[in-house]
C-alpha atoms as a PDB file:
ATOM      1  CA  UNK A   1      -0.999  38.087  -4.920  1.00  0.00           C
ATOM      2  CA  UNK A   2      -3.610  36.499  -6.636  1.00  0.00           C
ATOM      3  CA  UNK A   3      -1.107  34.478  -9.094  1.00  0.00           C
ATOM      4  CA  UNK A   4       0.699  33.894  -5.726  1.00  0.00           C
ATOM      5  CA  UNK A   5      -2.111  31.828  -4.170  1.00  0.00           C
ATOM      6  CA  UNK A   6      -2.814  29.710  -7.464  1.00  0.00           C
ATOM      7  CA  UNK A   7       0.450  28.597  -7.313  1.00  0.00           C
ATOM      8  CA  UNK A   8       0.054  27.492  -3.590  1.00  0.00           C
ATOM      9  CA  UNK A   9      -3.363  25.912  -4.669  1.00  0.00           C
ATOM     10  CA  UNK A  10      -1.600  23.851  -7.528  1.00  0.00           C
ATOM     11  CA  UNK A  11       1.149  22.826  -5.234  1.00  0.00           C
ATOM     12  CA  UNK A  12      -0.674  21.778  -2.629  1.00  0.00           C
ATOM     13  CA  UNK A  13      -3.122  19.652  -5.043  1.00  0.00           C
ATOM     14  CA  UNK A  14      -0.136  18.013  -6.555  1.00  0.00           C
ATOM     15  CA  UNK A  15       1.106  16.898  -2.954  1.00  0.00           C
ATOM     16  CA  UNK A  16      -2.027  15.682  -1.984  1.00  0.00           C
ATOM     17  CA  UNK A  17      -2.597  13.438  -5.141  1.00  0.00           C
ATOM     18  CA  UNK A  18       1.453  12.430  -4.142  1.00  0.00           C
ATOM     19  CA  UNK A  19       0.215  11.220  -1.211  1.00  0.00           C
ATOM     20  CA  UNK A  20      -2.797   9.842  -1.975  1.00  0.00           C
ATOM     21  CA  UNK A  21      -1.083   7.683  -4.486  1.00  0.00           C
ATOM     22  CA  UNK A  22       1.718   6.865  -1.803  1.00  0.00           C
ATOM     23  CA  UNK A  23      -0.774   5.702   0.608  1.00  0.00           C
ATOM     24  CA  UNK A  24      -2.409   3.633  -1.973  1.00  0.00           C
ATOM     25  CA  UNK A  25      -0.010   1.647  -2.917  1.00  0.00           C
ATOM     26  CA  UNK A  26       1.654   1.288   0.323  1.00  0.00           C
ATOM     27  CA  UNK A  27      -1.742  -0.560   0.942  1.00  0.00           C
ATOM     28  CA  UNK A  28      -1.492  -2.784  -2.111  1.00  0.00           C
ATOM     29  CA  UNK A  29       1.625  -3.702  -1.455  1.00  0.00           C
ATOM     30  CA  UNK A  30       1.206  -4.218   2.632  1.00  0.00           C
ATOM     31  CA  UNK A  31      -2.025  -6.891   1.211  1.00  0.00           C
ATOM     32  CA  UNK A  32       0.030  -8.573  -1.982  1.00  0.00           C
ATOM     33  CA  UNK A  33       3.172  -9.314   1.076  1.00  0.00           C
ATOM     34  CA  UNK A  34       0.223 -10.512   3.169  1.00  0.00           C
ATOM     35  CA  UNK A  35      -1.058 -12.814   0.586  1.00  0.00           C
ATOM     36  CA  UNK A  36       2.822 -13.888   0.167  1.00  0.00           C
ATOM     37  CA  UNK A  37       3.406 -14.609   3.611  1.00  0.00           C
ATOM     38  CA  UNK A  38       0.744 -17.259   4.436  1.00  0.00           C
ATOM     39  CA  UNK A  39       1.178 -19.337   1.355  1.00  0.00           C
ATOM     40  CA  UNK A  40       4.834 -19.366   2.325  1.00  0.00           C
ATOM     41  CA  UNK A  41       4.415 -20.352   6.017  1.00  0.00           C
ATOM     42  CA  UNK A  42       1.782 -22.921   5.253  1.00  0.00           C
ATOM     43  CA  UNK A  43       2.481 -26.202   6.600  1.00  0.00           C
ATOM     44  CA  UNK A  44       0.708 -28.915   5.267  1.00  0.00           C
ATOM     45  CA  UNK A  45      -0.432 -31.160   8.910  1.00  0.00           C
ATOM     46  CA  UNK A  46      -0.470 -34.666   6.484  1.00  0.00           C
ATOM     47  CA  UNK A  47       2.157 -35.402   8.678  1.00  0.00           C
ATOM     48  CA  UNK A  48       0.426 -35.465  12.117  1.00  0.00           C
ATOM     49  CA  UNK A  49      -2.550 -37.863  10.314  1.00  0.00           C
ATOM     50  CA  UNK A  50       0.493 -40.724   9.479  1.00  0.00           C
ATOM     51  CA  UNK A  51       0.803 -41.448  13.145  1.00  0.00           C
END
């Protein structure tokens, strides 16, 4: 029974550092497509000061 639970324990750990690390780079990657996204949809107003 003992052995039993250790298992559990170790499989359990496992998952949570699998999910940890999921949720950490789901992050990263959610602030890097961020970053991505406002360089692309800059728009540069030297336009409006021509007029």
């Amino acid at each position: 029974m003992k052995k039993a639970l250790k298992i559990i324990g170790i499989i359990v750990a496992v998952a949570g550092a699998a999910a940890a690390i999921y949720f950490a780079v789901k992050k990263y990657l959610e602030k890097k497509n961020q970053a991505a996204d406002c360089e692309e949809n800059y728009v540069s107003c030297s336009c409006c000061e021509a007029q």
